[in-house]
Protein backbone atom coordinates (compact mmCIF):
# COMPACT_ATOMS: atom_id res chain seq x y z
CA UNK A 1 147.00 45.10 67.37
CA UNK A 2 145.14 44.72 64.08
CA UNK A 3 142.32 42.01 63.89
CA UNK A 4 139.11 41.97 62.12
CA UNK A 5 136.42 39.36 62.30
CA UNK A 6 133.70 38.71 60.07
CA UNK A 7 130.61 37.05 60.80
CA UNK A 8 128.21 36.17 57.82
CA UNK A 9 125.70 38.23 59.23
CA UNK A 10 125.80 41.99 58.07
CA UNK A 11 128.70 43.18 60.96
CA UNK A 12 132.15 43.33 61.25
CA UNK A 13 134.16 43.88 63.63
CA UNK A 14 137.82 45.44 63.56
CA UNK A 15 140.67 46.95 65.88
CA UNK A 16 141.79 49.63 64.12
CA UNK A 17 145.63 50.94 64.21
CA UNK A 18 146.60 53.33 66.68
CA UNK A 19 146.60 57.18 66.38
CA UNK A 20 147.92 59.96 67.80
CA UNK A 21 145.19 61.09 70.48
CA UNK A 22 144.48 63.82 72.64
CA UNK A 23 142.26 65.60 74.97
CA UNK A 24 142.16 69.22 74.43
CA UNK A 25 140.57 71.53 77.49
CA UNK A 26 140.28 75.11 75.98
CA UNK A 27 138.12 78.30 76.56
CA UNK A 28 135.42 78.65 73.94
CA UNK A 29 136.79 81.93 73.22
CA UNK A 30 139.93 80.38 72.61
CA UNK A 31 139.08 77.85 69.88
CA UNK A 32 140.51 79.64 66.89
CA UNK A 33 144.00 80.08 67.93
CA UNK A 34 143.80 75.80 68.67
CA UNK A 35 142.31 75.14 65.13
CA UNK A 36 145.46 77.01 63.75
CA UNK A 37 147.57 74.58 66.58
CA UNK A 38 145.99 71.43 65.44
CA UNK A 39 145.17 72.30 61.62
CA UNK A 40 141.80 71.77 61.59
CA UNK A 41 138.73 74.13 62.51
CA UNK A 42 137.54 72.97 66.00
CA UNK A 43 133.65 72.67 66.12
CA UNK A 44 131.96 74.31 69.06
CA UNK A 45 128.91 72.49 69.30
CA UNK A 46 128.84 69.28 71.95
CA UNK A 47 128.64 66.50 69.87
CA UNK A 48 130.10 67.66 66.58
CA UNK A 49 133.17 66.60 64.52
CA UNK A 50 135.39 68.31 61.80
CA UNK A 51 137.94 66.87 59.78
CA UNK A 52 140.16 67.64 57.67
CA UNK A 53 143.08 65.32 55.86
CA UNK A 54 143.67 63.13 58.68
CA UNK A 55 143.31 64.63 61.15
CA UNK A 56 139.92 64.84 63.60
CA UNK A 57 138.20 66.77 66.16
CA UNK A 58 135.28 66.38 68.43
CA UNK A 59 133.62 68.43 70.79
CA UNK A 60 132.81 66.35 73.93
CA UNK A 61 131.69 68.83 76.08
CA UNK A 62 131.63 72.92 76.49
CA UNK A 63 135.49 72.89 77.25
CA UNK A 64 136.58 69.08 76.03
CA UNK A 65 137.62 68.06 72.40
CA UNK A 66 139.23 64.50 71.63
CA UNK A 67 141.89 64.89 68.70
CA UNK A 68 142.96 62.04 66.49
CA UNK A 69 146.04 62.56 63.92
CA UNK A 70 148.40 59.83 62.45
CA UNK A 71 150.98 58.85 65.33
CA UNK A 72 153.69 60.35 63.30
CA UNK A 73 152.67 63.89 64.11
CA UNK A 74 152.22 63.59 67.47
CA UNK A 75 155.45 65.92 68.16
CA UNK A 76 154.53 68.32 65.91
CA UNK A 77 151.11 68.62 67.45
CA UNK A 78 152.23 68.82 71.11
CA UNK A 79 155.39 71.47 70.07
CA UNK A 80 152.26 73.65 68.07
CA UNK A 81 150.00 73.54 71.44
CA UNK A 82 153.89 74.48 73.65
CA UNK A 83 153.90 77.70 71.35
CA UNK A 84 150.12 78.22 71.57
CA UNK A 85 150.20 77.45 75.45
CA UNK A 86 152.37 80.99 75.75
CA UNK A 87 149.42 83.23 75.04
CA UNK A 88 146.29 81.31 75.77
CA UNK A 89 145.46 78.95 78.48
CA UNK A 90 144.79 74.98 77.77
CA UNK A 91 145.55 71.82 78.57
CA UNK A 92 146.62 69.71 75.92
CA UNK A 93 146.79 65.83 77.36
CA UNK A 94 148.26 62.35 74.67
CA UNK A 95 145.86 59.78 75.21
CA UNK A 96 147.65 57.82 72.29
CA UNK A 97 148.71 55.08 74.35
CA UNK A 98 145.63 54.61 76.56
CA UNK A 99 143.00 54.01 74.34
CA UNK A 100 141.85 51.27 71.76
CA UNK A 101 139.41 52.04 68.81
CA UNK A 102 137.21 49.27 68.19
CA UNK A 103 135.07 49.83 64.36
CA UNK A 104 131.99 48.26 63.87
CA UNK A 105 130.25 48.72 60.53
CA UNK A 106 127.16 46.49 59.09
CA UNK A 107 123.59 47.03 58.07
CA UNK A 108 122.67 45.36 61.64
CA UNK A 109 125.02 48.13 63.56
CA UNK A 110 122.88 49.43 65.46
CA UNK A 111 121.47 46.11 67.18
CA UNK A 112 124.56 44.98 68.04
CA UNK A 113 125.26 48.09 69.82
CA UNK A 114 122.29 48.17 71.44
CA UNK A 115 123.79 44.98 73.65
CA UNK A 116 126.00 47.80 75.79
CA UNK A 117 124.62 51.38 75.05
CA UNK A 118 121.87 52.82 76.50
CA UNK A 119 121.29 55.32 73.90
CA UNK A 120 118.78 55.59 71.36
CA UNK A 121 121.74 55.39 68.67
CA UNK A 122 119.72 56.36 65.98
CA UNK A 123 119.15 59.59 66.73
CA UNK A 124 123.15 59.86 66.12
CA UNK A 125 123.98 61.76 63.45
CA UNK A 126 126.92 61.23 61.30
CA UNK A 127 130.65 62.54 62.12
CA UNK A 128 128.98 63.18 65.60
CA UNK A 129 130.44 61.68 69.52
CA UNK A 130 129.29 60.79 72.75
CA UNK A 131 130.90 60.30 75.57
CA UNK A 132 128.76 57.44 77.06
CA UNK A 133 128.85 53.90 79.11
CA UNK A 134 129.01 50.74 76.52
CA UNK A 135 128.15 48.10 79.36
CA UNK A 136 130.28 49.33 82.55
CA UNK A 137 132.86 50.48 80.63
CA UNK A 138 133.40 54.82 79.73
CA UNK A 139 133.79 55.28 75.68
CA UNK A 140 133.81 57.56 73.52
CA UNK A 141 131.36 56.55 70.61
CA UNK A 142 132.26 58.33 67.14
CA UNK A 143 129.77 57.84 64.45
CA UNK A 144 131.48 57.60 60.76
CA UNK A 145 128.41 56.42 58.08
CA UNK A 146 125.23 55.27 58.71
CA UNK A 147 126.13 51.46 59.35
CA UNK A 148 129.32 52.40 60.90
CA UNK A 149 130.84 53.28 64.14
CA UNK A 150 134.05 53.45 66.03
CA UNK A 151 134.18 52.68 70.27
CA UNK A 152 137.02 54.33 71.96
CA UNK A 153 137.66 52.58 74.93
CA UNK A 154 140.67 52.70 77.64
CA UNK A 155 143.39 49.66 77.24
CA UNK A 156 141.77 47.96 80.14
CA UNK A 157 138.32 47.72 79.31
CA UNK A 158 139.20 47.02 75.80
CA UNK A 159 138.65 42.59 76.36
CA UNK A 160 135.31 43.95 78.40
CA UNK A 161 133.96 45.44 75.42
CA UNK A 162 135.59 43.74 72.45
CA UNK A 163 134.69 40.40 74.20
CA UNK A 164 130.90 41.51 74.69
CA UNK A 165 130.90 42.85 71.00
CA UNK A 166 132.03 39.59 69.81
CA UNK A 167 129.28 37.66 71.66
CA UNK A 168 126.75 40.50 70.57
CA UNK A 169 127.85 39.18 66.90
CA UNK A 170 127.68 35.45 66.98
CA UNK A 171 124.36 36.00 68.75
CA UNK A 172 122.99 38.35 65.64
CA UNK A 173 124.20 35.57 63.30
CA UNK A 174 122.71 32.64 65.35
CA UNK A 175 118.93 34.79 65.21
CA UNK A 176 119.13 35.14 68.63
């Protein structure tokens, strides 16, 4: 699923191609031999990202990271975590199929998010996520620039949240 709408006020919306996706539960103590498994240096801080080529990490909570690579490597990925899984504890889970990432991007970003998060999104800082509620529905909020953001959201709150993004946008270009 690839659409993109544009509104003329300053947002766009997009579905953005799928990805290889996982949830990585680790030991702290553990996180180096996982960067070498995944190929990029896993941050340890809640909230941070690191990337590196194409591929993506994100600390969502003292244990929790959410990995994105291109769908190709997904094998490769899972058959590097089998090997690493011999000497250190983890639990490597593919979301890939699950989940839907929604980008919005626009000078008015952060008002049109405002219509389902709860948090003061400002206060965001770049190549940072949060697992949070967007409306009733559990995302995973990644923030890429300063006017843009991705929503990760599970296939079946995806029309929830797309659909309520979509109103949020004809109702910033109407001055509501």
């Amino acid at each position: 699923m690839n659409a993109q709408v544009k509104m003329p006020h300053a947002v766009s919306i997009a579905v953005l191609p799928p990805v290889a996706r996982f949830n990585l539960r680790i030991a702290l103590r553990d996180l180096d031999g996982a960067s070498k498994a995944f190929g990029v240096a896993l941050p340890a801080k809640v909230g941070q990202g690191a990337a590196r080529k194409d591929r993506a990490a994100w600390c969502l909570g003292p244990d929790d990271w959410l990995l994105h690579a291109p769908e190709v490597e997904q094998t490769a990925i899972c058959a590097n975590f089998d090997t690493l899984r011999a000497t250190t504890p983890h639990s490597l889970t593919v979301l890939s199929d699950r989940e839907f990432t929604i980008q919005i991007s626009g000078p008015d970003v952060l008002e049109l998010l405002s219509c389902g998060s709860p948090l003061d999104l400002s206060r965001m800082g770049i190549g940072c996520a949060k697992r949070t509620l967007f409306d009733t529905a559990q995302i995973v909020l990644i923030r890429d620039a300063e006017d843009t953001f991705r929503i990760e959201v599970w296939r079946s709150f995806f029309p929830h949240v797309h659909d309520l993004l979509l109103i949020a946008q004809r109702e910033l270009a109407s001055g509501f």
